[in-house]
N, C-alpha and C. Protein backbone atom coordinates (compact mmCIF):
# COMPACT_ATOMS: atom_id res chain seq x y z
N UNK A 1 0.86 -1.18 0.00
CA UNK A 1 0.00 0.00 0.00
C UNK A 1 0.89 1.23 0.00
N UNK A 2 0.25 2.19 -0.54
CA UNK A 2 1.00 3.71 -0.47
C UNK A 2 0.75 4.18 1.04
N UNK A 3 1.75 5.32 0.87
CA UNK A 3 1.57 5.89 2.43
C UNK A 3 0.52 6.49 2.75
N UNK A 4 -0.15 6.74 1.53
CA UNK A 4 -1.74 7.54 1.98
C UNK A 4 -2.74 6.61 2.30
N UNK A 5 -2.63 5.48 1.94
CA UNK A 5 -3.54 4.39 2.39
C UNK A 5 -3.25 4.03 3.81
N UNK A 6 -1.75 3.87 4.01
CA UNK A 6 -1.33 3.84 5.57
C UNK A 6 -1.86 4.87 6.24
N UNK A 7 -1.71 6.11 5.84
CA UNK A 7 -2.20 7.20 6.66
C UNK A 7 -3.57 6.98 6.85
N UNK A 8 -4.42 6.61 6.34
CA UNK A 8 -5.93 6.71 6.11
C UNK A 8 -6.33 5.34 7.08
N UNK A 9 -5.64 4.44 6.80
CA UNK A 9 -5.72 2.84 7.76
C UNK A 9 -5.34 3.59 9.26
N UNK A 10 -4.56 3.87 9.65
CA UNK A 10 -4.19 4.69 10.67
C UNK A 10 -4.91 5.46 11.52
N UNK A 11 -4.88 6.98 10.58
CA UNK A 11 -4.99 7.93 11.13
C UNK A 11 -4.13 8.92 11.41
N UNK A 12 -2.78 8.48 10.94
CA UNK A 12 -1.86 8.88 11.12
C UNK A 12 -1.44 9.42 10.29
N UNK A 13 -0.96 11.23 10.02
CA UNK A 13 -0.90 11.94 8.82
C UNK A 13 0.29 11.59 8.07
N UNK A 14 0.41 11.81 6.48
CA UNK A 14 2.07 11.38 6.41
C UNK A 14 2.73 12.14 6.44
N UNK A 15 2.93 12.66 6.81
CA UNK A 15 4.06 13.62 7.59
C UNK A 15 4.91 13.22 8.45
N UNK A 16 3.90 12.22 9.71
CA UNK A 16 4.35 11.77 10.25
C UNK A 16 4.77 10.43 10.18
N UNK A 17 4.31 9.54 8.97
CA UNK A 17 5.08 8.66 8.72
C UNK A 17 6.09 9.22 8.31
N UNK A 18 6.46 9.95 7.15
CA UNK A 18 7.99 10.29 6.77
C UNK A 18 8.77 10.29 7.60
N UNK A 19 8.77 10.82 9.29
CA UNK A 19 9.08 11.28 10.67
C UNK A 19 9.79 9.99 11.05
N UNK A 20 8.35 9.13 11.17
CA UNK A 20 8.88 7.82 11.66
C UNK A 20 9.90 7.10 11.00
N UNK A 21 10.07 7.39 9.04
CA UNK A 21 10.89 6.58 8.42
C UNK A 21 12.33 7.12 8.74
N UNK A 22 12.61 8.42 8.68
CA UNK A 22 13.29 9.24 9.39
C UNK A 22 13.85 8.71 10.57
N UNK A 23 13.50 8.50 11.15
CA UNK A 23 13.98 8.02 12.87
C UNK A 23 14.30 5.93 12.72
N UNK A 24 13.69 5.89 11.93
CA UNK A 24 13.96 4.20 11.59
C UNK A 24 13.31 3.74 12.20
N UNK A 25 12.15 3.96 12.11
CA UNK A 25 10.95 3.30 13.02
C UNK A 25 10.11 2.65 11.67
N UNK A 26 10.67 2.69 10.31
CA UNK A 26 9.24 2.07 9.40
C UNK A 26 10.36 2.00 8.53
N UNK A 27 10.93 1.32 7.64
CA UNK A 27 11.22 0.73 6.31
C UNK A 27 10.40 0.43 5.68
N UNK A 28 9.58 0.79 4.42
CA UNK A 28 8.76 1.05 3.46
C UNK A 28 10.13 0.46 2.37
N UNK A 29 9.44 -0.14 1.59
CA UNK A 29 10.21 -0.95 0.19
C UNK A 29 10.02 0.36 -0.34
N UNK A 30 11.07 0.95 -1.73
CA UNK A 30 10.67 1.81 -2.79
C UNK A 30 10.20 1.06 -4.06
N UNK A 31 9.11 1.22 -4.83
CA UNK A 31 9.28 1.28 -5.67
C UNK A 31 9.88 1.97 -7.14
N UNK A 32 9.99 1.59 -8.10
CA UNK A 32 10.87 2.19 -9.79
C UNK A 32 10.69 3.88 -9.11
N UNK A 33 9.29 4.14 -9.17
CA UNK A 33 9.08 5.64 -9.38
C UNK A 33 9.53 6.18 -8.19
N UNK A 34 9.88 5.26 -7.00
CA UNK A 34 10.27 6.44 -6.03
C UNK A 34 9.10 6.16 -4.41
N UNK A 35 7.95 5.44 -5.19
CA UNK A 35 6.99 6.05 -4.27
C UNK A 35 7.27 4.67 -2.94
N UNK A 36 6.75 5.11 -1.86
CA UNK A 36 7.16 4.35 -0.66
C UNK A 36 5.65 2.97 -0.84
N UNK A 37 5.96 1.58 -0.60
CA UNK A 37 5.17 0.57 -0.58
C UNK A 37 5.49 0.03 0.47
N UNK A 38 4.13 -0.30 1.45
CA UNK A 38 4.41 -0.63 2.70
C UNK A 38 3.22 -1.79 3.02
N UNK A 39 3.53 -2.93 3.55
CA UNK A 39 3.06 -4.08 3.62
C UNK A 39 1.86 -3.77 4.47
N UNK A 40 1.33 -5.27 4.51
CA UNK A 40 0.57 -4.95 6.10
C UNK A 40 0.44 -4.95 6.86
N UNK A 41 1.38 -5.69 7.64
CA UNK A 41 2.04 -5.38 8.64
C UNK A 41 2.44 -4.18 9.83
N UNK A 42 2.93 -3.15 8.39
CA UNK A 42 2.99 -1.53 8.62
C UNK A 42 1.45 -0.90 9.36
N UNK A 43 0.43 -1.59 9.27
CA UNK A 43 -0.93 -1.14 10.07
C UNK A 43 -0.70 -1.38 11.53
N UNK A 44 -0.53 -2.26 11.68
CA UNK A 44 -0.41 -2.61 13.66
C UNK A 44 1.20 -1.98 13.93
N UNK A 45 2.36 -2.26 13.14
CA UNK A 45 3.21 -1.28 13.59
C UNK A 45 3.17 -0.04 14.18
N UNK A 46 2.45 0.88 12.85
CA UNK A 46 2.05 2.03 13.06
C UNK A 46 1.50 2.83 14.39
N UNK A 47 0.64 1.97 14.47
CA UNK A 47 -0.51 2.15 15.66
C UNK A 47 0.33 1.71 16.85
N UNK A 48 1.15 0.57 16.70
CA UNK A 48 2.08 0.38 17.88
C UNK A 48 2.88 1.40 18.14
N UNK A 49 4.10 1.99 17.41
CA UNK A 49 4.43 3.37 17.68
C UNK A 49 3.69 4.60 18.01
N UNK A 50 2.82 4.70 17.22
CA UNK A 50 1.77 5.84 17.81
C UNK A 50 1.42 5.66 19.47
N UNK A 51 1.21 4.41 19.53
CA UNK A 51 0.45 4.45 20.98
C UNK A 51 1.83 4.63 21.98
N UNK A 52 3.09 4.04 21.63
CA UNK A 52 4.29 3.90 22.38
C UNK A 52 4.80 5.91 22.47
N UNK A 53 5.12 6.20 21.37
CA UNK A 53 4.80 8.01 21.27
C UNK A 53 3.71 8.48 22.25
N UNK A 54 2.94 8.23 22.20
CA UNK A 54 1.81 8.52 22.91
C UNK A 54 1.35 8.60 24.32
N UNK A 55 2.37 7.14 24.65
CA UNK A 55 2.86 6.68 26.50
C UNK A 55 3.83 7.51 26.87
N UNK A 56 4.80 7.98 25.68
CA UNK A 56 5.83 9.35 26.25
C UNK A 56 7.09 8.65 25.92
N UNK A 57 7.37 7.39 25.50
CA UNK A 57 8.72 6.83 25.07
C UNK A 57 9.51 7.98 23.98
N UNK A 58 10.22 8.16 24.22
CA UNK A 58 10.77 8.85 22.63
C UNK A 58 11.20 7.52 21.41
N UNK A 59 11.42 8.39 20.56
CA UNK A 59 11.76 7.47 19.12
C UNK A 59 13.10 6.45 19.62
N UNK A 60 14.07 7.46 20.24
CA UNK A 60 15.50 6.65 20.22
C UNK A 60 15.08 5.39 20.70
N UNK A 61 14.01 5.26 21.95
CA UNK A 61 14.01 3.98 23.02
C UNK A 61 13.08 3.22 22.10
N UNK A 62 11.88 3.73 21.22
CA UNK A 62 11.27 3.16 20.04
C UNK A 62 12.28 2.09 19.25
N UNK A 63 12.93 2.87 18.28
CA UNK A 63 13.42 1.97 17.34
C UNK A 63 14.94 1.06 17.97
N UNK A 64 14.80 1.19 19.47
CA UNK A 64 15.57 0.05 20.07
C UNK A 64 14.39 -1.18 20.65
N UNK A 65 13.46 -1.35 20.96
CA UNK A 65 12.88 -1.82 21.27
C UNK A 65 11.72 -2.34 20.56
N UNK A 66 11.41 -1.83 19.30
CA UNK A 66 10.32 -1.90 18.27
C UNK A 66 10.33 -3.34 17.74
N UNK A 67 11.56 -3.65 17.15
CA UNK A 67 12.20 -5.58 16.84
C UNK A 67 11.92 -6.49 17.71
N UNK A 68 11.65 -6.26 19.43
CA UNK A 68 11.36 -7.31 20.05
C UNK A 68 9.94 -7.32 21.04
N UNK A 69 9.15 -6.10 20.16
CA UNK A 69 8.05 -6.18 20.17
C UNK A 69 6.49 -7.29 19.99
N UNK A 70 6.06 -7.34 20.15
CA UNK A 70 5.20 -8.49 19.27
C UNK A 70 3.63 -7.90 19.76
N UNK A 71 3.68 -7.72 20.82
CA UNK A 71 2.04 -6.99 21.68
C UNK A 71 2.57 -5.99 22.32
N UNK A 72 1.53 -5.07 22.49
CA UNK A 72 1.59 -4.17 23.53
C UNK A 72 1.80 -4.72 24.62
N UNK A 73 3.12 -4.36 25.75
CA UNK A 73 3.49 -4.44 26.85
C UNK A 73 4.05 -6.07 27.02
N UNK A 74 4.72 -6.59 25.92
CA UNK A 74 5.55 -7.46 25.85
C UNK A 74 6.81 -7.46 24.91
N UNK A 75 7.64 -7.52 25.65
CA UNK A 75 8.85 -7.27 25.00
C UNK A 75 9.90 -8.34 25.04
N UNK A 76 10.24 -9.57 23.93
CA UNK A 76 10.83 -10.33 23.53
C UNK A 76 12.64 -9.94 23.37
N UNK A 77 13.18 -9.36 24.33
CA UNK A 77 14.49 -8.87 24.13
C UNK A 77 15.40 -10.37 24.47
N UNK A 78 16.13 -10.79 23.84
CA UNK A 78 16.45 -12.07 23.99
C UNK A 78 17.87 -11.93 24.74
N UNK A 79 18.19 -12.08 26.19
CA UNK A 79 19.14 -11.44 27.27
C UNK A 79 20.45 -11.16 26.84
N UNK A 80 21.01 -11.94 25.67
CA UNK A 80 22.27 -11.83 24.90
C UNK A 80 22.17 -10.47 23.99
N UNK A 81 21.01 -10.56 23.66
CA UNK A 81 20.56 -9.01 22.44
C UNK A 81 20.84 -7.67 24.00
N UNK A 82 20.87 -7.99 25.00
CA UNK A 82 20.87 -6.59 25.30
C UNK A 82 22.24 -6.57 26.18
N UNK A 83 22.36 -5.24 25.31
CA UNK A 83 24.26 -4.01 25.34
C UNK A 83 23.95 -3.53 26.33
N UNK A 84 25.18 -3.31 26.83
CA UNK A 84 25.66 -2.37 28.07
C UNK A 84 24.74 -1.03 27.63
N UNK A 85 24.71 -0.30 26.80
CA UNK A 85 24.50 0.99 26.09
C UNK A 85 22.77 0.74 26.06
N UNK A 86 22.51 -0.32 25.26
CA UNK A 86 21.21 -0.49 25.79
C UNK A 86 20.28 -0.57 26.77
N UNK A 87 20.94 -1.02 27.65
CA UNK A 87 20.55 -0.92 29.31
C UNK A 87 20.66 -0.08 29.48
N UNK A 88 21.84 0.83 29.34
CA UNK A 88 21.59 2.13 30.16
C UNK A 88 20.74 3.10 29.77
N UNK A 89 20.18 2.83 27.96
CA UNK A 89 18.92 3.35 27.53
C UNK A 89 17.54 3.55 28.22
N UNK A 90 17.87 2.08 28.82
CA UNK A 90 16.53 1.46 28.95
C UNK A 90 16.47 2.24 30.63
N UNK A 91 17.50 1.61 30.97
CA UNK A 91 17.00 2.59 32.94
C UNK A 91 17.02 4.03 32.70
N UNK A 92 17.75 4.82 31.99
CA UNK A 92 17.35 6.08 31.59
C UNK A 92 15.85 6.67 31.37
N UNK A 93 15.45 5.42 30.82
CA UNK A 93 14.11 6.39 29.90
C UNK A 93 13.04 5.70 31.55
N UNK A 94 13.35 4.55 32.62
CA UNK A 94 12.71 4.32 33.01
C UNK A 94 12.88 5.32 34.18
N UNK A 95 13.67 6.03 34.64
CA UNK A 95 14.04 7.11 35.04
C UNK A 95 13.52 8.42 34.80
N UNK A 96 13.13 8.62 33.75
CA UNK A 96 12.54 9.82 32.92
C UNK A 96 10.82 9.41 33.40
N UNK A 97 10.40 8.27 32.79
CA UNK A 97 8.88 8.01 33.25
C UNK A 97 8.94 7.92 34.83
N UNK A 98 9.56 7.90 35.69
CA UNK A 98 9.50 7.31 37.12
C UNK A 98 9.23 9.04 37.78
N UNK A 99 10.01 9.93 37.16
CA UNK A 99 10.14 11.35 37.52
C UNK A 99 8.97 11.67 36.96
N UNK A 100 8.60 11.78 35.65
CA UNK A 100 6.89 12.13 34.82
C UNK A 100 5.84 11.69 35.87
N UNK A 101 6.00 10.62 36.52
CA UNK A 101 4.81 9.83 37.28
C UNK A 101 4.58 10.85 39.12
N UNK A 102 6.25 10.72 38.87
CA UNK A 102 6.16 11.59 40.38
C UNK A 102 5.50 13.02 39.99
N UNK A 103 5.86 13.73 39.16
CA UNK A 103 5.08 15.08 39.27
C UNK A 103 3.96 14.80 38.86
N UNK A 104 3.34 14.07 38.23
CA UNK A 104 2.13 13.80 37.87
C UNK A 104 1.11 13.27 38.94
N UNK A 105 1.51 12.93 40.19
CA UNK A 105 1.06 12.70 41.38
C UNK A 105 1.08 13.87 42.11
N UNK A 106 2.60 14.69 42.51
CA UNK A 106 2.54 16.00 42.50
C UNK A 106 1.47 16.67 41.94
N UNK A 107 0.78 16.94 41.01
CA UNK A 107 0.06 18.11 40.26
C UNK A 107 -1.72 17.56 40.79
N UNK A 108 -1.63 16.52 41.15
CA UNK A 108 -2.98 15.50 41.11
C UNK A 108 -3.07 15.43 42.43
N UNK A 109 -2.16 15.55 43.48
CA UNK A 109 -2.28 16.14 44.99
C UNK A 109 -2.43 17.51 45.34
N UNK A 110 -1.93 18.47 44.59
CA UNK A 110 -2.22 20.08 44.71
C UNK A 110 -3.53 19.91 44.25
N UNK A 111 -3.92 19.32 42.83
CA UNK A 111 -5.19 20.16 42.69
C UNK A 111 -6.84 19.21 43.35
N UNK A 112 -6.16 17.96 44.03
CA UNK A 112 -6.83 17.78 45.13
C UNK A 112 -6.90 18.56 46.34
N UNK A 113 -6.42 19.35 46.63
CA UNK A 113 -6.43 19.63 47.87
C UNK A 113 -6.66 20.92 47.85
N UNK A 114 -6.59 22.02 46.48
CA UNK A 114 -7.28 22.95 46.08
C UNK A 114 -8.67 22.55 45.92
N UNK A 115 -9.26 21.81 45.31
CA UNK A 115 -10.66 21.27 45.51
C UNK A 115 -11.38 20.94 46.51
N UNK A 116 -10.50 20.27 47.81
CA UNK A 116 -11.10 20.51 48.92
C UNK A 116 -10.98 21.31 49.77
N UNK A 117 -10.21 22.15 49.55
CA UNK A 117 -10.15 24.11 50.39
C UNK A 117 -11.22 25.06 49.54
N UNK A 118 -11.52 24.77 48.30
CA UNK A 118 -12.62 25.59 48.02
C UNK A 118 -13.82 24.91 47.92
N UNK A 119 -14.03 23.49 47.72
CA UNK A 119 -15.49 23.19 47.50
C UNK A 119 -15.50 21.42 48.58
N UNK A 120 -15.26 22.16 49.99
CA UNK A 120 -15.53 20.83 51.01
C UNK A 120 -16.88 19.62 50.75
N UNK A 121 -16.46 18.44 50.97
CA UNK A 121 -17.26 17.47 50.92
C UNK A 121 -17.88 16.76 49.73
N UNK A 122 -18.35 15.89 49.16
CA UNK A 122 -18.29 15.31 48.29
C UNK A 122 -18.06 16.08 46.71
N UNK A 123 -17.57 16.03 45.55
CA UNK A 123 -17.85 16.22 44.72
C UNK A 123 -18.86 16.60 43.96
N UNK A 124 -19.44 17.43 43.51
CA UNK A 124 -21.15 17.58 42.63
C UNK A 124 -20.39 18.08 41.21
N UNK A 125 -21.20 16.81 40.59
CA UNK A 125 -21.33 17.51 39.09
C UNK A 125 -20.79 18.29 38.35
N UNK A 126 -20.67 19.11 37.46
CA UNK A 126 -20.26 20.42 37.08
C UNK A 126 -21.77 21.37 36.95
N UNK A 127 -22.47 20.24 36.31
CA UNK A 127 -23.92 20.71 35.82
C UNK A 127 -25.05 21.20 36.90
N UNK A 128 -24.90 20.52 37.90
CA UNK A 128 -25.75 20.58 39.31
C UNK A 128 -25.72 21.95 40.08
């Protein structure tokens, strides 16, 4: 399929596939004229990166981890496949989400506790 059919299977503009081919997150075959042909496969990929983008991974930890993918939230890294350099990828970025989670608890305890200094006792509605 062309990339506009990917985009359209998706949802995903091509722009941002180009992005992804860019970063080595999608190998698309060329064809004679140039134009990018992409299996089908490239549909659940897609959507797998999108959603992994989406959880806050960046690309670099993406297209290290994308090959031993198979489902969401299983990762087939086979213990010999993983480098010194890779590991330290990997506790890095789990480092980065571990800090995201803490302020994100942070921000979700302030504006609890602003909610109960201005509007005590159960919750109502917005509409009520």
């Amino acid at each position: 399929m062309r990339i506009g059919e990917l985009s359209r299977r998706t949802g995903v503009p091509t722009r941002m596939l180009r992005y992804y081919e860019e970063q080595g997150l999608l190998d698309p075959e060329r064809a004679a004229n140039g134009y990018r042909s992409y299996g089908e496969s490239a549909v659940p990929c897609v959507r797998q990166i999108r959603g992994l983008l989406d959880s806050g991974l960046t690309t670099e930890i993406i297209r290290v981890i994308l090959p031993f993918l198979s489902d969401p939230g299983e990762i087939h890294l086979h213990p010999e496949c993983l480098t010194q350099e890779t590991a330290a990828l990997l506790r890095g970025e789990i480092d980065r989400i571990q800090s995201r989670i803490d302020c994100l608890a942070r921000n979700r305890d302030a504006l609890r506790t602003y909610l109960d200094t201005v509007q005590p006792g159960p919750l109502r509605p917005a509409d009520s």
